[in-house]
N, C-alpha and C. Protein backbone atom coordinates (compact mmCIF):
# COMPACT_ATOMS: atom_id res chain seq x y z
N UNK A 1 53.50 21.88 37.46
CA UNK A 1 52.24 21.85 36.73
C UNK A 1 52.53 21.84 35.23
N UNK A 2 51.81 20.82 34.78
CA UNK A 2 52.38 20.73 33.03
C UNK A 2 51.53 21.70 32.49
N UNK A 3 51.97 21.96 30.97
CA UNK A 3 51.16 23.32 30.67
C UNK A 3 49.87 22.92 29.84
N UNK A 4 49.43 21.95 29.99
CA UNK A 4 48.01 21.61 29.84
C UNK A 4 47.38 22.16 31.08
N UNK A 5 47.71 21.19 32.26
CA UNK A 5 47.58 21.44 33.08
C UNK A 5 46.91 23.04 33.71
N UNK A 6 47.85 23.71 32.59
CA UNK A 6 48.12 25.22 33.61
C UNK A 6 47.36 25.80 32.92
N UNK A 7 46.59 25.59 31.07
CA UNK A 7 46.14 26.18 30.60
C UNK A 7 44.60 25.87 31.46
N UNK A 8 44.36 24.70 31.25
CA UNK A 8 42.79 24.19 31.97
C UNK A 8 42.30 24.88 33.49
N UNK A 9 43.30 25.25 33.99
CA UNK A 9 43.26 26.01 35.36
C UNK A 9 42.83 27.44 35.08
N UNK A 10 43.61 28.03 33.97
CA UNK A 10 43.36 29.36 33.78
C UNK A 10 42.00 29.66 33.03
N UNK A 11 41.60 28.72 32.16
CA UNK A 11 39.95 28.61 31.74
C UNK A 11 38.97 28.73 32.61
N UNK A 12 39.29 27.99 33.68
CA UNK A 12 38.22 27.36 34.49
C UNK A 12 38.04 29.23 35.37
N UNK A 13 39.42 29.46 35.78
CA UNK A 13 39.46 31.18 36.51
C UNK A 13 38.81 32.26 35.75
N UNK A 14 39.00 31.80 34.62
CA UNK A 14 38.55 33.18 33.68
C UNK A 14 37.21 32.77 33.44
N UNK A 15 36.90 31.61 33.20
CA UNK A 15 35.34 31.35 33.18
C UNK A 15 34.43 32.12 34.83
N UNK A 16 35.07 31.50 35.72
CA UNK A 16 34.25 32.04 36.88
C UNK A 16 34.13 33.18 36.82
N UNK A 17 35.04 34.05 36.63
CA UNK A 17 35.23 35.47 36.50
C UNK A 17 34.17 36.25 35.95
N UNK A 18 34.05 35.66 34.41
CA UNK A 18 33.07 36.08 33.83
C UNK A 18 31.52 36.13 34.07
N UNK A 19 31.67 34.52 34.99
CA UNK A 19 30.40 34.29 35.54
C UNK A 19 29.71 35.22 36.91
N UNK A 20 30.51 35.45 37.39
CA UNK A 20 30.32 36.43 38.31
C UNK A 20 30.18 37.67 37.69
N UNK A 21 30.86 38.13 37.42
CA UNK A 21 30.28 39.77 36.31
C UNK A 21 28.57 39.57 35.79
N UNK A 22 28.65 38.32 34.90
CA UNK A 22 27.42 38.23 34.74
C UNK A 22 26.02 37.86 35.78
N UNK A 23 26.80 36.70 36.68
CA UNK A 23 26.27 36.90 37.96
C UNK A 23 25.70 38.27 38.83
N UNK A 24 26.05 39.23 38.98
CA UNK A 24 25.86 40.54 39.30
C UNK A 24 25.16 41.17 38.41
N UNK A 25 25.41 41.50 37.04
CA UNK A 25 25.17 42.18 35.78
C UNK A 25 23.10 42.37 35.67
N UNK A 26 22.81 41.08 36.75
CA UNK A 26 21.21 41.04 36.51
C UNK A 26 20.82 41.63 38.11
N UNK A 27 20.81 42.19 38.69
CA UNK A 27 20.90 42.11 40.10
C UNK A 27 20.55 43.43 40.41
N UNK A 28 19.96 43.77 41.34
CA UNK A 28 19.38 45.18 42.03
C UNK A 28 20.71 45.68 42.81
N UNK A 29 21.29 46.94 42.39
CA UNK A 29 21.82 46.70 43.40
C UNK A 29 21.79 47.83 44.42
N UNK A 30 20.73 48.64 44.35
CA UNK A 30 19.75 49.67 45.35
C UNK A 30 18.83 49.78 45.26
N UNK A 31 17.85 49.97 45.93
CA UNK A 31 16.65 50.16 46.12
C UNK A 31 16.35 51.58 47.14
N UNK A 32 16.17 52.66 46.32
CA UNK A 32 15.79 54.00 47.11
C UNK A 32 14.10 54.03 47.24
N UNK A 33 13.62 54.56 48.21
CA UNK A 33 12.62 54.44 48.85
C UNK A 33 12.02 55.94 48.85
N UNK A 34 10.87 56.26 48.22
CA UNK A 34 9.87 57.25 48.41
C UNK A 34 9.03 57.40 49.18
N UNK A 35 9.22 58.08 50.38
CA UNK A 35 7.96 57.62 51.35
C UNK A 35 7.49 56.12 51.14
N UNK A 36 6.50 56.14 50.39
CA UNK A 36 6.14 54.54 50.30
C UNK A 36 6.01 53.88 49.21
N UNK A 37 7.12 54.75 48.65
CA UNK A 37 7.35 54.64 46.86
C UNK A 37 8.64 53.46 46.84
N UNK A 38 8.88 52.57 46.96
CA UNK A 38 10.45 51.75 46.41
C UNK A 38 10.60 51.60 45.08
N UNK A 39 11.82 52.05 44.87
CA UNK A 39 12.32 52.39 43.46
C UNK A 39 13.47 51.30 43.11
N UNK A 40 13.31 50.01 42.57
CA UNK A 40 14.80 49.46 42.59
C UNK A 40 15.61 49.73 41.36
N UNK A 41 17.08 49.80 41.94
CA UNK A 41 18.17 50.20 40.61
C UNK A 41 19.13 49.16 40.30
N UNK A 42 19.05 48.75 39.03
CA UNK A 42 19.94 47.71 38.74
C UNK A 42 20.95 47.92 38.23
N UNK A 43 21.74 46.84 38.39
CA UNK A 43 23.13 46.89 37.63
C UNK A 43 23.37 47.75 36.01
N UNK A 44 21.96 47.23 35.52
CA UNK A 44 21.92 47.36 33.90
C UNK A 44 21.77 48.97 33.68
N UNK A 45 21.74 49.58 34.72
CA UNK A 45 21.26 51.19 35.33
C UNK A 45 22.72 51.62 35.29
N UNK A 46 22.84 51.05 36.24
CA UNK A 46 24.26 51.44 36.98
C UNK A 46 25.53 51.28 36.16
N UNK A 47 25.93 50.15 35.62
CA UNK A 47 26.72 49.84 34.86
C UNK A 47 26.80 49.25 33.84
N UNK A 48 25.89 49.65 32.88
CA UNK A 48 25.63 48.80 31.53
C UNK A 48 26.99 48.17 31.04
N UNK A 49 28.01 48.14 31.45
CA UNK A 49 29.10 47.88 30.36
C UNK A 49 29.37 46.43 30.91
N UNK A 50 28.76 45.94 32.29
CA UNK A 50 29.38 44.99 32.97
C UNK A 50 29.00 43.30 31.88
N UNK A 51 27.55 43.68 31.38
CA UNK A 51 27.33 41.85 30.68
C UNK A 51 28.23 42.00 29.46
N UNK A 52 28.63 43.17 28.83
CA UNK A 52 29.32 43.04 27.91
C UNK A 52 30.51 42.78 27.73
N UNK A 53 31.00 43.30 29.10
CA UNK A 53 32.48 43.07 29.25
C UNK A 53 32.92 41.37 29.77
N UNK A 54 31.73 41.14 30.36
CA UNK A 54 32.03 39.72 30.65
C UNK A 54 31.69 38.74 29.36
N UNK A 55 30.71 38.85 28.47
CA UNK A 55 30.87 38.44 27.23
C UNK A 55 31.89 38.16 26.73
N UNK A 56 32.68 39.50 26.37
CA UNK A 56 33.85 39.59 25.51
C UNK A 56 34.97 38.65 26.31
N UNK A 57 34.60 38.86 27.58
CA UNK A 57 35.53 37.52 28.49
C UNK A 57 35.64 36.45 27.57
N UNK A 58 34.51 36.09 28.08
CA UNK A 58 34.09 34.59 27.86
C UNK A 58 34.93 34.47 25.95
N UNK A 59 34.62 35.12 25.40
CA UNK A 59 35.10 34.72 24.16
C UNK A 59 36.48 34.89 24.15
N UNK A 60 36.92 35.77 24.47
CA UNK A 60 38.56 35.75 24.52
C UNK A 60 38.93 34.56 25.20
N UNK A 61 38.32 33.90 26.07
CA UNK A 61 38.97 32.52 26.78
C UNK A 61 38.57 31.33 25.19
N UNK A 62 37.91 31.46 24.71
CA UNK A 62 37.69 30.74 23.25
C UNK A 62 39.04 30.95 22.35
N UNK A 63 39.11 32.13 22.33
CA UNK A 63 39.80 33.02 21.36
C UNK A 63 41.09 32.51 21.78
N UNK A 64 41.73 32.16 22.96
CA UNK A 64 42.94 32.11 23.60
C UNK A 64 43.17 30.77 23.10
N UNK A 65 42.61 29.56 23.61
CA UNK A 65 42.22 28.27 22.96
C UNK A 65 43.09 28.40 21.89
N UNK A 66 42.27 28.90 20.47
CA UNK A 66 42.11 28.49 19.27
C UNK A 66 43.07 29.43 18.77
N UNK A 67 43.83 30.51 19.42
CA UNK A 67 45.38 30.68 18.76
C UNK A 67 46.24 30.62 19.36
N UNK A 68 47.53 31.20 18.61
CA UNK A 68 48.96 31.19 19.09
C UNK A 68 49.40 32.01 18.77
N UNK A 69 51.01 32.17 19.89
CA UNK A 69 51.72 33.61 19.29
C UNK A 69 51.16 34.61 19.80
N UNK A 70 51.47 35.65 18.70
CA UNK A 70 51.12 36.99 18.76
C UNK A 70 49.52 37.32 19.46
N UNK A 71 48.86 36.32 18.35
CA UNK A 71 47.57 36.86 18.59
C UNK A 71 46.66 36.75 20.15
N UNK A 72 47.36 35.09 20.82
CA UNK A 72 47.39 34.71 22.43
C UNK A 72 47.65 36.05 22.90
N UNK A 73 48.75 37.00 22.83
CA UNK A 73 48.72 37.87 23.67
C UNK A 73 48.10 39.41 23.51
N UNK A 74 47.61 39.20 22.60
CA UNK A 74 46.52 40.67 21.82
C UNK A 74 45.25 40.27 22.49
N UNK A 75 44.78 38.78 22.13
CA UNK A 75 43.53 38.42 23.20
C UNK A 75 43.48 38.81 24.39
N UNK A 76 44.57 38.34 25.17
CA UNK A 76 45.03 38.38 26.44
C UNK A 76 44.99 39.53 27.15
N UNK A 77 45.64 40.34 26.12
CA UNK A 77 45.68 41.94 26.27
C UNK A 77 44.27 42.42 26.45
N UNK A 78 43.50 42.03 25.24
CA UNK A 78 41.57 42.53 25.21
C UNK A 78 41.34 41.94 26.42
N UNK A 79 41.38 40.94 27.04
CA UNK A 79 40.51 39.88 28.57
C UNK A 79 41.03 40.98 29.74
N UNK A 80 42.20 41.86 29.65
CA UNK A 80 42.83 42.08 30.68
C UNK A 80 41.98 43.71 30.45
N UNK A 81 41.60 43.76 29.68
CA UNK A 81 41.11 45.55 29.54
C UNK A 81 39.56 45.00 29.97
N UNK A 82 39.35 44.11 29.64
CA UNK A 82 37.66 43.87 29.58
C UNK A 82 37.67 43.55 31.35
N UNK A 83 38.37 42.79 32.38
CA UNK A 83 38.22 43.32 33.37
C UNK A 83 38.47 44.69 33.78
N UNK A 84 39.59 45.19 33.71
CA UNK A 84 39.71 46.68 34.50
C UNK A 84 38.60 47.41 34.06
N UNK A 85 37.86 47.15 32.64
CA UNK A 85 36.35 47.96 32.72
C UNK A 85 35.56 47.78 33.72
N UNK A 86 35.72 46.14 34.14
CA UNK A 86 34.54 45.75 34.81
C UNK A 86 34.76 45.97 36.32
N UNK A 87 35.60 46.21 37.06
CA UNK A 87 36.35 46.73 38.24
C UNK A 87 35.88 48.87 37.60
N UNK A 88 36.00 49.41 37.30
CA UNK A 88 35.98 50.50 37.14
C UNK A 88 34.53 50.82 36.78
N UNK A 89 33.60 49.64 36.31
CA UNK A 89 32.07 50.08 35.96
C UNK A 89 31.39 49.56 37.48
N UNK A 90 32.35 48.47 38.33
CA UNK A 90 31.40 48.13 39.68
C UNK A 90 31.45 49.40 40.77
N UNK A 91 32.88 49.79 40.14
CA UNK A 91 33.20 51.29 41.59
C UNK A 91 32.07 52.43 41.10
N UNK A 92 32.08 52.30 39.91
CA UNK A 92 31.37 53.68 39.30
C UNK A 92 30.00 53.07 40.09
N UNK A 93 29.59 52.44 39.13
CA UNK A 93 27.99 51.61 39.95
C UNK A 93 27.53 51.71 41.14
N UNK A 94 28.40 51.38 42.40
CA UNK A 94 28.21 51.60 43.80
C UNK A 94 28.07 52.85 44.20
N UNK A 95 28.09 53.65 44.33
CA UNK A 95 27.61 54.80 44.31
C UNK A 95 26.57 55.19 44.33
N UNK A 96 26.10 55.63 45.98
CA UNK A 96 24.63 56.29 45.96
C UNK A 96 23.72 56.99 45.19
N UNK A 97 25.16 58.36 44.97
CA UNK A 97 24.50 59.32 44.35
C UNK A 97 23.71 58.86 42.73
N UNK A 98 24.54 58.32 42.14
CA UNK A 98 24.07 57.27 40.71
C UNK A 98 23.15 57.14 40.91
N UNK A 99 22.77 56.06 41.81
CA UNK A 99 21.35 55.64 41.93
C UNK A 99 20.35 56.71 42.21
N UNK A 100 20.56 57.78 43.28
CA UNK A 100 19.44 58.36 43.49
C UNK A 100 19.09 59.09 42.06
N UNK A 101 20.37 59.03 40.97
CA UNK A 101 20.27 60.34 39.72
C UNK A 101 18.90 59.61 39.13
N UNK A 102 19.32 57.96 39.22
CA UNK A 102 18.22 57.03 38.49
C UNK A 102 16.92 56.56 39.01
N UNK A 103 16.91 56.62 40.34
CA UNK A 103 15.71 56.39 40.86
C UNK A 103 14.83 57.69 40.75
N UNK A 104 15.34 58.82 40.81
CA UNK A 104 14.58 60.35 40.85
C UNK A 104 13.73 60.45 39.33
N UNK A 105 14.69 60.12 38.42
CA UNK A 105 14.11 59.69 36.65
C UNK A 105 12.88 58.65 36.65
N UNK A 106 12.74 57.63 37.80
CA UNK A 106 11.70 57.08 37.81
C UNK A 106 10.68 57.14 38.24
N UNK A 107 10.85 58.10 39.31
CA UNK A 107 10.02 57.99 40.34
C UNK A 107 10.40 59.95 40.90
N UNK A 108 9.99 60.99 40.64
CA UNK A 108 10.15 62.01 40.51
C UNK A 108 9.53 62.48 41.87
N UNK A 109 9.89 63.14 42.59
CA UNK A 109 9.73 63.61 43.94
C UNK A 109 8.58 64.63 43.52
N UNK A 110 7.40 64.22 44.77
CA UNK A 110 6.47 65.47 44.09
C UNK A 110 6.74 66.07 45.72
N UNK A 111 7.49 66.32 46.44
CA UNK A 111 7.25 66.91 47.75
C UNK A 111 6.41 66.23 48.73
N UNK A 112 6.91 66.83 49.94
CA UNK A 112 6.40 66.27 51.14
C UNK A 112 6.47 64.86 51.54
N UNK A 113 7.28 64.02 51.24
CA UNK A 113 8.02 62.61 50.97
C UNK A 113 9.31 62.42 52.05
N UNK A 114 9.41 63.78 52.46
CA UNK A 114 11.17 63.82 53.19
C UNK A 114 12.33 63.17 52.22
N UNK A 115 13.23 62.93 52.88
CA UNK A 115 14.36 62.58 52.03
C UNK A 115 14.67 61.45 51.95
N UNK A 116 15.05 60.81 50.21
CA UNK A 116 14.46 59.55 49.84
C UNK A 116 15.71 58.56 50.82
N UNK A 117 15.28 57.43 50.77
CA UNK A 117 16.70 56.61 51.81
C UNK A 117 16.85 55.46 50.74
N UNK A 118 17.97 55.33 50.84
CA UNK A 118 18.88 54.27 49.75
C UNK A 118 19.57 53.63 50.48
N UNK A 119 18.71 52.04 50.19
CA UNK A 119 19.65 50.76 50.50
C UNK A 119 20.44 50.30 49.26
N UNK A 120 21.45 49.92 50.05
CA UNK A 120 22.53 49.22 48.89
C UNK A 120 22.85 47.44 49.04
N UNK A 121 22.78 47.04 48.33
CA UNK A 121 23.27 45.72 48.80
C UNK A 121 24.72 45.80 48.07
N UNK A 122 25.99 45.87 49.36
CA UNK A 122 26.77 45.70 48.75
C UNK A 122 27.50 44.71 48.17
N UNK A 123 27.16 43.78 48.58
CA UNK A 123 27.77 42.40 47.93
C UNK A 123 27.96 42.14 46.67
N UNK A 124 26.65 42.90 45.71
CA UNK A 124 26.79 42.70 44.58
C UNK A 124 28.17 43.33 43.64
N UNK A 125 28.47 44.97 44.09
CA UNK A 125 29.59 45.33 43.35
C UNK A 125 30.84 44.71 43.66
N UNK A 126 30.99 44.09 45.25
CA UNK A 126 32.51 43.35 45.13
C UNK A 126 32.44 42.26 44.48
N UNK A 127 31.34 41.49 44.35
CA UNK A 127 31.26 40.48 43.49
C UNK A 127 31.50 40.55 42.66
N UNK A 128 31.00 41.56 41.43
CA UNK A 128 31.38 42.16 40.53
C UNK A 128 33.14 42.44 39.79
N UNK A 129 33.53 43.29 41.01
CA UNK A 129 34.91 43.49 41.07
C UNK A 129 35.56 42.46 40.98
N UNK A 130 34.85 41.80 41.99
CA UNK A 130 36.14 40.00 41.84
C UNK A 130 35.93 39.94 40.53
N UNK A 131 34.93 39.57 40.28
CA UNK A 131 35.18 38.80 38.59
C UNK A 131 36.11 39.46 37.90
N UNK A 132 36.06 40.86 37.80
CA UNK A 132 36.81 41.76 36.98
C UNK A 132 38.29 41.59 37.20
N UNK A 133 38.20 41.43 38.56
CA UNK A 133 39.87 41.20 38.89
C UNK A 133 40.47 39.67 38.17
N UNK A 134 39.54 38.75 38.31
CA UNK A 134 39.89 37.47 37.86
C UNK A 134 40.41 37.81 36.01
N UNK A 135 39.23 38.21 35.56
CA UNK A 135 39.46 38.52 34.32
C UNK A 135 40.81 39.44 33.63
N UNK A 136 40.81 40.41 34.57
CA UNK A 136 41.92 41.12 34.52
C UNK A 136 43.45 40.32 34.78
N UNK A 137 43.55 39.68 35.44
CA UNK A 137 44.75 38.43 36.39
C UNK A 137 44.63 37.70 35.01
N UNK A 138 43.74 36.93 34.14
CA UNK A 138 43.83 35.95 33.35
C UNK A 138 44.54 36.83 32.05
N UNK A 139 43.62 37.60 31.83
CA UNK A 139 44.31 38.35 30.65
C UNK A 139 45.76 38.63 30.87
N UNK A 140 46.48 38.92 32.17
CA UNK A 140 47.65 39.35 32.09
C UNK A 140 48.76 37.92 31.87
N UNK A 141 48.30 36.93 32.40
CA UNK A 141 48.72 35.72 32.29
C UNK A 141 48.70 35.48 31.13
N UNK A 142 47.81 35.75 30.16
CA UNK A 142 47.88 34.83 29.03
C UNK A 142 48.53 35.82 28.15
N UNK A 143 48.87 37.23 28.76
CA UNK A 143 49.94 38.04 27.99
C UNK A 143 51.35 37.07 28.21
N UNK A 144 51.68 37.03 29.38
CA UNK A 144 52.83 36.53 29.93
C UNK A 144 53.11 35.14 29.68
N UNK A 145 52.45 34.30 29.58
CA UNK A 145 52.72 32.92 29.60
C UNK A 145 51.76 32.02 28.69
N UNK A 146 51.05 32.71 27.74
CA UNK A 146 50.03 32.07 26.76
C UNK A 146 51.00 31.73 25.66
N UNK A 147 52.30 31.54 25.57
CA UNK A 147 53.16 31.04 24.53
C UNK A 147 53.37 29.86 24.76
N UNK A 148 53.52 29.30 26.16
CA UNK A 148 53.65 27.90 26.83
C UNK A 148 52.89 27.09 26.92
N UNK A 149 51.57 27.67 26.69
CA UNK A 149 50.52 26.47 26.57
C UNK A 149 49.78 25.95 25.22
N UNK A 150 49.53 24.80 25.41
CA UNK A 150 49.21 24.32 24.08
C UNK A 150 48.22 24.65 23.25
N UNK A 151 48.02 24.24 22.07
CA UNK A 151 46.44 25.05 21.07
C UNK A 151 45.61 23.97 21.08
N UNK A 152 44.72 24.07 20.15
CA UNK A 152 43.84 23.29 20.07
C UNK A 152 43.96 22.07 19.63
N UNK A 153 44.80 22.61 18.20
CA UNK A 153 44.86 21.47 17.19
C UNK A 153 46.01 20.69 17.39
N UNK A 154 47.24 20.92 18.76
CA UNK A 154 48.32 20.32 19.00
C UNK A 154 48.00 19.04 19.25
N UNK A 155 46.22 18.60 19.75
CA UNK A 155 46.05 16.86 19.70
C UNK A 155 46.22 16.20 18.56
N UNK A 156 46.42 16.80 17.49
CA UNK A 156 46.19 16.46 16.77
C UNK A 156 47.53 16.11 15.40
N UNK A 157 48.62 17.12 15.79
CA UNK A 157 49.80 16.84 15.50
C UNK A 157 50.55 15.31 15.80
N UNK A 158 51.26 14.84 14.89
CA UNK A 158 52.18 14.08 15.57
C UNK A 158 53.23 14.73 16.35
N UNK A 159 53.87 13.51 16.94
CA UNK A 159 54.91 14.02 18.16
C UNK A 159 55.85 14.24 17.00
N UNK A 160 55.91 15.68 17.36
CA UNK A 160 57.98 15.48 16.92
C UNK A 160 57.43 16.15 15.25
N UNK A 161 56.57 15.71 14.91
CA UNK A 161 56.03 16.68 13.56
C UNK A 161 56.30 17.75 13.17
N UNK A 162 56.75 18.25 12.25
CA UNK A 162 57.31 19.87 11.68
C UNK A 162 57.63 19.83 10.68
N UNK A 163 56.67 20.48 9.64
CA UNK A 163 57.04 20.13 8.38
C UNK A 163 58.21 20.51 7.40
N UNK A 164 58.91 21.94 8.11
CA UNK A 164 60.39 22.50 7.78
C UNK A 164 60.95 20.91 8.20
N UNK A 165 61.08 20.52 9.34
CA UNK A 165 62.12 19.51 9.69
C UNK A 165 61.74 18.15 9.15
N UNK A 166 60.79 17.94 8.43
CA UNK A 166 60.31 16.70 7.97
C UNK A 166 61.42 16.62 6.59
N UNK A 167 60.83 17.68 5.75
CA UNK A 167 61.82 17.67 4.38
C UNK A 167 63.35 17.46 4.80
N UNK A 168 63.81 17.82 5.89
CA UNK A 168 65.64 17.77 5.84
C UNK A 168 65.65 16.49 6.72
N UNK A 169 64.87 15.65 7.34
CA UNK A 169 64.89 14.43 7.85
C UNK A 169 64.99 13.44 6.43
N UNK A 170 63.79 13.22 5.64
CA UNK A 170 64.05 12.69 4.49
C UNK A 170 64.84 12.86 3.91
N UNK A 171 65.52 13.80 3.60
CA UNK A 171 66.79 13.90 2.59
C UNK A 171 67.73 13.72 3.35
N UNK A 172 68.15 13.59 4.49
CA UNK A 172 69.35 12.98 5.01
C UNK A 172 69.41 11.59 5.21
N UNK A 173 68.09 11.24 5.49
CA UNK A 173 68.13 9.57 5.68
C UNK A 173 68.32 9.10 4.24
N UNK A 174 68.04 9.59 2.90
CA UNK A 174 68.19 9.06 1.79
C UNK A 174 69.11 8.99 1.78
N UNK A 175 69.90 8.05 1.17
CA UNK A 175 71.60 7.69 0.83
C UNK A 175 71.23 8.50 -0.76
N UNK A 176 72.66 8.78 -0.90
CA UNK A 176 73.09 9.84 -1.91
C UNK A 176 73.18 9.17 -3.08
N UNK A 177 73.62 9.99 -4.23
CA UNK A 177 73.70 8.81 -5.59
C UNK A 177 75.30 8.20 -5.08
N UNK A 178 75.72 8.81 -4.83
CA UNK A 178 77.51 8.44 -5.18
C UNK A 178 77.19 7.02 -3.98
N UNK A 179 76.78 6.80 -2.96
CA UNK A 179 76.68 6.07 -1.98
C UNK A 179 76.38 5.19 -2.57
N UNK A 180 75.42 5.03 -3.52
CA UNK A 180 74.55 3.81 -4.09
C UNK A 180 75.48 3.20 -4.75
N UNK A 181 75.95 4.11 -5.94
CA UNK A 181 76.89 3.50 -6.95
C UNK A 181 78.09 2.70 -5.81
N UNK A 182 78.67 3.45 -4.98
CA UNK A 182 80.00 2.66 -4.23
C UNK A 182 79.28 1.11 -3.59
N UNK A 183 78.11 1.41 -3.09
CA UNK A 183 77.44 0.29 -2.66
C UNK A 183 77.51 -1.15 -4.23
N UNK A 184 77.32 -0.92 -5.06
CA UNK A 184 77.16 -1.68 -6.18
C UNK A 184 78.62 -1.96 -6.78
N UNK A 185 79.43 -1.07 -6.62
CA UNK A 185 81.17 -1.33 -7.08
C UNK A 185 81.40 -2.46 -5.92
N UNK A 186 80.82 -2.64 -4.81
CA UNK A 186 81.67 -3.11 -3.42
C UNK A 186 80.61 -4.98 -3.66
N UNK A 187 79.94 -4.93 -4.67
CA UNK A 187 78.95 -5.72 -5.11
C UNK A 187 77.90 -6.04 -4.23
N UNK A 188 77.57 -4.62 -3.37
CA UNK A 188 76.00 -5.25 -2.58
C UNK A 188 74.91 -4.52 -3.56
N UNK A 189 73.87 -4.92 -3.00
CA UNK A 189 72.44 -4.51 -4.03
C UNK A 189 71.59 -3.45 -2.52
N UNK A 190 71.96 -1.88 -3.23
CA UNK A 190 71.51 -0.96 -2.36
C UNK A 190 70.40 -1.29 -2.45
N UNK A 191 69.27 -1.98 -3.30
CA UNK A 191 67.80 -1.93 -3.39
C UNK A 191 67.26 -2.90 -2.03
N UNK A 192 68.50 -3.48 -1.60
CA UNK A 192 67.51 -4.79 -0.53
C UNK A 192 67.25 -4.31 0.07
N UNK A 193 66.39 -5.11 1.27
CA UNK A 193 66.60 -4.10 2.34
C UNK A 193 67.35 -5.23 3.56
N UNK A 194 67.28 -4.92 4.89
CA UNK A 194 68.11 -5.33 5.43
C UNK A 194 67.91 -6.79 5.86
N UNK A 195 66.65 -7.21 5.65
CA UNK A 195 66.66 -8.75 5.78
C UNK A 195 66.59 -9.28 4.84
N UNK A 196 67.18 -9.09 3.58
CA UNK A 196 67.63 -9.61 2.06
C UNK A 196 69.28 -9.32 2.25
N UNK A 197 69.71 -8.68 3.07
CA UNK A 197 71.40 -8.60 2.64
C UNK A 197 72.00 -10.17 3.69
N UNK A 198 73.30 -10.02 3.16
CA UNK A 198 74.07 -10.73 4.15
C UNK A 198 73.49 -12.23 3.57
C-alpha cells in the first residue's frame, strides 16, 4: 500500500469514527418509566463529552493533513486521547444508575408509582465505543507512522526539489573559473554551448 494510499484509508477510519460518536452523541439512550410517566435520557445527559470529543476528532484528521513531523504526532497523540475519552464517557453513560440519578431530576417520584423500570437501548453506547476505539487506533497510527505519509502541499513540490540541495546542485554543475580559463588556453569558447562547439 503506497503511503498516499495509506494516508486516505486512515481519514476515511477516523472520519467514521467520529461519525459514529456523533452518530450516538444525539440519541436516547434510556428511557425510565414512572408509572405512566416516561422519562427519556440522552446521551447529552449521560455523556456530554462525547460531540466534543468527536469534534476535536474530526479536526485533528484536518490537523494531521496539513502538518508534519513533530506536530503529526502531538495531533495524533490529541485524536488518540479524544477517543479513550469517548470509550470511557460511553462506559460511564451506560449505566442505569446515571440515568435513574437523571430521570428522578426530571421527573421526581411523588410515591405510590412502585419502582421506576429503565429501558436501555444498548446499541447506542457500543456504537459509541466503536467510534472511540476507531479514533483512538487512528491517533495511535498517526503517532507511529504519520512521518510516512505525505502533506498537503507535497502536490505541489517538484520531484526531487529541496532547496538545501538545489544551491549545491548549481554550484557543482557550474564549471569553475580555473576550468574556463584552461578551456580558452586549449582554444575552445566555454561560452558555446554544445551545438556551437565542434
Amino acid at each position: 500500500m503506497t503511503a498516499r494510499r495509506a494516508l486516505w484509508t486512515w481519514v476515511i477510519v477516523c472520519v467514521a469514527g467520529a461519525a459514529l460518536v456523533l452518530l450516538t452523541a444525539g440519541r436516547d439512550w434510556f428511557t425510565v418509566t414512572y408509572g405512566v410517566r416516561k422519562v427519556a435520557v440522552s446521551a447529552a445527559e449521560l455523556a456530554p463529552a462525547l460531540g466534543p470529543a468527536a469534534w476535536a476528532g474530526l479536526a485533528a484528521v484536518v490537523a494531521v493533513l496539513a502538518t508534519r513531523g513533530v506536530w503529526r504526532r502531538i495531533i495524533g497523540g490529541v485524536m488518540a486521547l479524544c477517543g479513550a475519552g469517548v470509550i470511557a464517557a460511553a462506559w460511564w453513560g451506560s449505566g442505569a444508575s446515571a440515568a435513574l440519578r437523571i430521570s428522578a431530576s426530571q421527573a421526581p417520584i411523588t410515591g405510590g408509582g412502585g419502582a421506576p423500570q429503565v429501558a436501555s437501548v444498548v446499541a447506542w453506547p457500543l456504537i459509541a465505543a466503536a467510534g472511540g476505539l476507531l479514533l483512538l487506533g487512528g491517533g495511535v497510527t498517526a503517532v507511529l507512522r504519520g512521518d510516512r505519509w505525505p502533506g498537503m502541499s507535497d502536490r505541489y513540490d517538484r520531484p526531487g526539489s529541496n532547496p538545501e540541495g538545489a544551491g549545491r546542485t548549481l554550484a557543482e554543475s557550474a564549471p569553475s573559473e580555473r576550468a574556463l580559463w584552461d578551456a580558452i588556453d586549449l582554444g575552445a569558447d566555454p561560452t558555446a554551448g554544445p551545438e556551437n562547439r565542434g
